[in-house]
N, C-alpha and C. Protein backbone atom coordinates (compact mmCIF):
# COMPACT_ATOMS: atom_id res chain seq x y z
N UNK A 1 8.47 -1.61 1.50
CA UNK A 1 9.87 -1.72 1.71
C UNK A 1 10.45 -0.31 1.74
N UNK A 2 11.50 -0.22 2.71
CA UNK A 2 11.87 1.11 2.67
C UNK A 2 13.31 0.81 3.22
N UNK A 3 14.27 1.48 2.21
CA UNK A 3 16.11 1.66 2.41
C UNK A 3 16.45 2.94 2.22
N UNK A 4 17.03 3.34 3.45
CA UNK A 4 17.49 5.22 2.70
C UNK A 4 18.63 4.71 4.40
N UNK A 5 19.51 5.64 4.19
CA UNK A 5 20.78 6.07 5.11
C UNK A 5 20.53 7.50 5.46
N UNK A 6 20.28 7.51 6.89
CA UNK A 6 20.40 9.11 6.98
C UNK A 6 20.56 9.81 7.84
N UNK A 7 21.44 10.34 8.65
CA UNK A 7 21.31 10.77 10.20
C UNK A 7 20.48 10.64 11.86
N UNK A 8 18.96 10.65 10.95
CA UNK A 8 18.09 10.70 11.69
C UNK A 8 17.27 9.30 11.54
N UNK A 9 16.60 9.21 12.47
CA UNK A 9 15.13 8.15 12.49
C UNK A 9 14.47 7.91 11.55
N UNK A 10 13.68 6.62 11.74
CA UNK A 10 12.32 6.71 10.54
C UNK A 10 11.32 7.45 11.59
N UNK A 11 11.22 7.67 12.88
CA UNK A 11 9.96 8.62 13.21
C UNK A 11 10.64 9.80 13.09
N UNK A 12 11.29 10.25 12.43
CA UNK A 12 11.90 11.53 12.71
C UNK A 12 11.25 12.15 10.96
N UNK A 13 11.39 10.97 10.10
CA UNK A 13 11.20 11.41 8.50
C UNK A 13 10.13 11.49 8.19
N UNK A 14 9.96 12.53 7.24
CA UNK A 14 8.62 12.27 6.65
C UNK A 14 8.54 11.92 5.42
N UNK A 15 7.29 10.96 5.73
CA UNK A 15 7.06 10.43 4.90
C UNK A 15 5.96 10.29 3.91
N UNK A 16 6.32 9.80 2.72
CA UNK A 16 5.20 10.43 1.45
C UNK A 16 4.56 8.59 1.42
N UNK A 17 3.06 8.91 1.29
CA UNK A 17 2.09 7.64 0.97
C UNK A 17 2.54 6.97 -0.08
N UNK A 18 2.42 5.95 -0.18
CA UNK A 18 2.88 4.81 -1.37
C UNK A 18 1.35 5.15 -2.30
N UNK A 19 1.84 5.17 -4.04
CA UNK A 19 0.74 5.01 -4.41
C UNK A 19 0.21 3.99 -5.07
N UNK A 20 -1.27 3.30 -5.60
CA UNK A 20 -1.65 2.56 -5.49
C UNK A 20 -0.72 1.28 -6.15
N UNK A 21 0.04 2.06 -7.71
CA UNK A 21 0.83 0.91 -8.28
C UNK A 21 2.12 0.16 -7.85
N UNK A 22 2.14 0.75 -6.69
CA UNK A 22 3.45 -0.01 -5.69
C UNK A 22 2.41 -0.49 -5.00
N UNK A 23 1.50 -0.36 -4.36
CA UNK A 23 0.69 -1.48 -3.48
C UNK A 23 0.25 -2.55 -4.55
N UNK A 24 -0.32 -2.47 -5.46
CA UNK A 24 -0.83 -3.79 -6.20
C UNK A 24 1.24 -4.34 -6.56
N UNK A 25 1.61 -3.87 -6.93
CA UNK A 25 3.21 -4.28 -7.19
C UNK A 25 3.76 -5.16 -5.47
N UNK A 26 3.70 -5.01 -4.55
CA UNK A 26 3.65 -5.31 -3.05
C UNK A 26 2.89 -6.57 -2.94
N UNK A 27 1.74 -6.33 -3.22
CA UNK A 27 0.64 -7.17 -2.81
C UNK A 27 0.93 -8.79 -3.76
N UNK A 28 1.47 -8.46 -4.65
CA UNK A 28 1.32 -9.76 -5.97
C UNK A 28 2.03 -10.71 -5.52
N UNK A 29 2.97 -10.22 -4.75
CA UNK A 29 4.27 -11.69 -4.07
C UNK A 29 2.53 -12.48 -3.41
N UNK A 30 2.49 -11.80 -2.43
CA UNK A 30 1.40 -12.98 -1.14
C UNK A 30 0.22 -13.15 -1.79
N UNK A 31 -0.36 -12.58 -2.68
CA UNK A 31 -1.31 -13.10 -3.38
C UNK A 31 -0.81 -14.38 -4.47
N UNK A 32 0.10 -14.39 -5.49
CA UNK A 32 0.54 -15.02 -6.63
C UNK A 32 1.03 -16.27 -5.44
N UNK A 33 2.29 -15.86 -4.77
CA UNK A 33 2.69 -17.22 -4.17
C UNK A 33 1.69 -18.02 -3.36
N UNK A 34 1.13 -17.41 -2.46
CA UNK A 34 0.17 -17.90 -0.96
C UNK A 34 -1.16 -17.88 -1.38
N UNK A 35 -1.98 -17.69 -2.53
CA UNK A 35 -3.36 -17.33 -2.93
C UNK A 35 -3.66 -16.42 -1.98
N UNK A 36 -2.96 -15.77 -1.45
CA UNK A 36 -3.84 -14.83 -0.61
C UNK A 36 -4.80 -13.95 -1.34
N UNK A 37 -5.77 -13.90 -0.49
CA UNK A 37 -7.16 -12.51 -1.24
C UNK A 37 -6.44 -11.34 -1.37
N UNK A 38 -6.98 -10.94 -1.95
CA UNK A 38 -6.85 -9.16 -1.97
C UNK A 38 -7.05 -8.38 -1.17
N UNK A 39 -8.11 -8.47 0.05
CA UNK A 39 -8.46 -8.18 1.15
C UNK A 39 -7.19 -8.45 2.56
N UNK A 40 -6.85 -9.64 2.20
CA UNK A 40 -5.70 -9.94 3.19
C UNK A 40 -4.60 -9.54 2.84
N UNK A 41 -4.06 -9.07 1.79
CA UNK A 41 -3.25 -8.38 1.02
C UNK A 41 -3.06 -7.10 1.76
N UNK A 42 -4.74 -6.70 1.73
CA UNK A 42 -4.64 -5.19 2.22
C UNK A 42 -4.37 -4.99 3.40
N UNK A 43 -4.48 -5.61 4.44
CA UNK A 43 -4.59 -5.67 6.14
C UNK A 43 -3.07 -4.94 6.32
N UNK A 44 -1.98 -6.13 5.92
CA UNK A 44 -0.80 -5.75 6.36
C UNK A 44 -0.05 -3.81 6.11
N UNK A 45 -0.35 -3.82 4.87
CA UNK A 45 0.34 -2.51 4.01
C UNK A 45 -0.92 -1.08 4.75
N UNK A 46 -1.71 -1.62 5.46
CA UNK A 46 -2.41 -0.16 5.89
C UNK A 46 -2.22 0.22 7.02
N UNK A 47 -1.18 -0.84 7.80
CA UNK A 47 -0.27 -0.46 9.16
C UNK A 47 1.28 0.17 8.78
N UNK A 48 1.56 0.24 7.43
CA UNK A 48 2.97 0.47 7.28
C UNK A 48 3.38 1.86 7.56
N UNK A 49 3.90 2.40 8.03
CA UNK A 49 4.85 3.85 8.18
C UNK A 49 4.72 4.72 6.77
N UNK A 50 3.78 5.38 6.67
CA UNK A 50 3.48 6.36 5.21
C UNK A 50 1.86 5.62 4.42
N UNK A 51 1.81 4.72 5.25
CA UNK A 51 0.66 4.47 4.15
C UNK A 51 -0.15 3.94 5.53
N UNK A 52 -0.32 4.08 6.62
CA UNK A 52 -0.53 4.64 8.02
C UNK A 52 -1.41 6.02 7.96
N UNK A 53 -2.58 5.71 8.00
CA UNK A 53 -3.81 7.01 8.32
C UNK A 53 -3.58 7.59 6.74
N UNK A 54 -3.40 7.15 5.52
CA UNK A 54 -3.55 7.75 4.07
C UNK A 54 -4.22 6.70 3.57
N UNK A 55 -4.17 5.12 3.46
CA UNK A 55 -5.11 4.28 2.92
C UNK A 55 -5.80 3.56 4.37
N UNK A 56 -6.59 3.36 3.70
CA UNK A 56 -7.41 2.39 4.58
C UNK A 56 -7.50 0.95 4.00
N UNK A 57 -7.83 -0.25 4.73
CA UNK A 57 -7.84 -1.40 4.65
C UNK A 57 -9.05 -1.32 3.28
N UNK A 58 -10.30 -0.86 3.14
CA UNK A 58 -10.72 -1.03 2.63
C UNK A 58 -10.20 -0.12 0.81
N UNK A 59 -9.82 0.75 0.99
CA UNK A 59 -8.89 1.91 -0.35
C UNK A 59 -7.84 0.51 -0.73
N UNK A 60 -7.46 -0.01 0.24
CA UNK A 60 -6.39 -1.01 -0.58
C UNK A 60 -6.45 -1.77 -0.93
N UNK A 61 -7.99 -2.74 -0.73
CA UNK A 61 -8.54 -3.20 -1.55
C UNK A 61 -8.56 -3.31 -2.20
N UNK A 62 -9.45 -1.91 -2.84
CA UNK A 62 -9.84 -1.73 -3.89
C UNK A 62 -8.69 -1.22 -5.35
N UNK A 63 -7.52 -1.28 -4.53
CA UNK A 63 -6.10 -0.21 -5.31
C UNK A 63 -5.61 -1.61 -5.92
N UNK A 64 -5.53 -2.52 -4.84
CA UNK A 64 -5.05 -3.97 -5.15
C UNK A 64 -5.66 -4.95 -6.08
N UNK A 65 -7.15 -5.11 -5.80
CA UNK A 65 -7.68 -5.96 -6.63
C UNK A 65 -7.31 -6.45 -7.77
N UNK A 66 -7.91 -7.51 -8.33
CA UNK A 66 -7.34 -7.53 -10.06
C UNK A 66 -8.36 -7.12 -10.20
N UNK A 67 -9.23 -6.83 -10.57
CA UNK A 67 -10.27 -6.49 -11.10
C UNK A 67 -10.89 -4.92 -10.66
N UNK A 68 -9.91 -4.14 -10.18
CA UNK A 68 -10.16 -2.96 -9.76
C UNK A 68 -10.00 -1.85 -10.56
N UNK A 69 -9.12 -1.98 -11.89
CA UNK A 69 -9.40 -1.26 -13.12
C UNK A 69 -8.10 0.14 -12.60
N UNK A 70 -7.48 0.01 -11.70
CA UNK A 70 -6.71 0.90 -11.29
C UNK A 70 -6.60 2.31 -11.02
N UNK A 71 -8.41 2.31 -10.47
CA UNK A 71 -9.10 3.49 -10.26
C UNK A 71 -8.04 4.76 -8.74
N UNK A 72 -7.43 3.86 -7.75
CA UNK A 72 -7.21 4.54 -7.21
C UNK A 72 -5.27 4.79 -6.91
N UNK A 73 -5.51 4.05 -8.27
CA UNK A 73 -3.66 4.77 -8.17
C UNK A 73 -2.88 5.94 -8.20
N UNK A 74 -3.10 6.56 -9.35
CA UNK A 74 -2.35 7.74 -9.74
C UNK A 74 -3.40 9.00 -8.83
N UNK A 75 -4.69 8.93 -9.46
CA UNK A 75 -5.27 9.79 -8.57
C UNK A 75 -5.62 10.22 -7.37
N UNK A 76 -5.26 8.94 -6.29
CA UNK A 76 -5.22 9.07 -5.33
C UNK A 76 -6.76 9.15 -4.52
N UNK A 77 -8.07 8.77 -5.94
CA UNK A 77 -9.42 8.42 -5.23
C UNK A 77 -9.64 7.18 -4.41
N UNK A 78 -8.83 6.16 -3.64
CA UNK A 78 -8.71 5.28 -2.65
C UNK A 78 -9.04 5.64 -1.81
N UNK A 79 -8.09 7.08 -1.44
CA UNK A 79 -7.27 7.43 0.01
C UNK A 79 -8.48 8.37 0.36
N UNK A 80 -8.38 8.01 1.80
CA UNK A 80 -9.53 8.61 2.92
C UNK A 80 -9.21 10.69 2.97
């Protein structure tokens, strides 16, 4: 999700990668409501604008999982 007001474009801004504890925070709606996997979780959020060529389908996975121990959040060992 992204809200800001600002003169210019979203291709105009730059933008900083989401890190992993906003993707598992993201991911919990379509997983908790829809059982979605964790894997399908990841598909959508690795096309998003900032997190676009910094995670990969498979990094978000592993960021998302429950059982992923929250290896690639803060540190940023996910990302390609």
């Amino acid at each position: 999700m992204l809200t800001f007001t600002a003169p210019w474009a979203l291709a105009e801004a730059e933008l900083n990668a989401p890190q992993g504890r906003y993707l598992r925070t993201s991911a919990a709606g379509p997983t908790d409501a829809h059982s979605w996997s964790a894997h399908r979780a990841a598909v959508c959020p690795a096309t998003w604008p900032g997190a676009a060529g910094h995670w990969t389908v498979e990094s978000l996975h592993g960021a998302i999982a429950p059982h992923s121990g929250g290896s690639a959040s803060a540190t940023g060992s996910g990302r390609r």
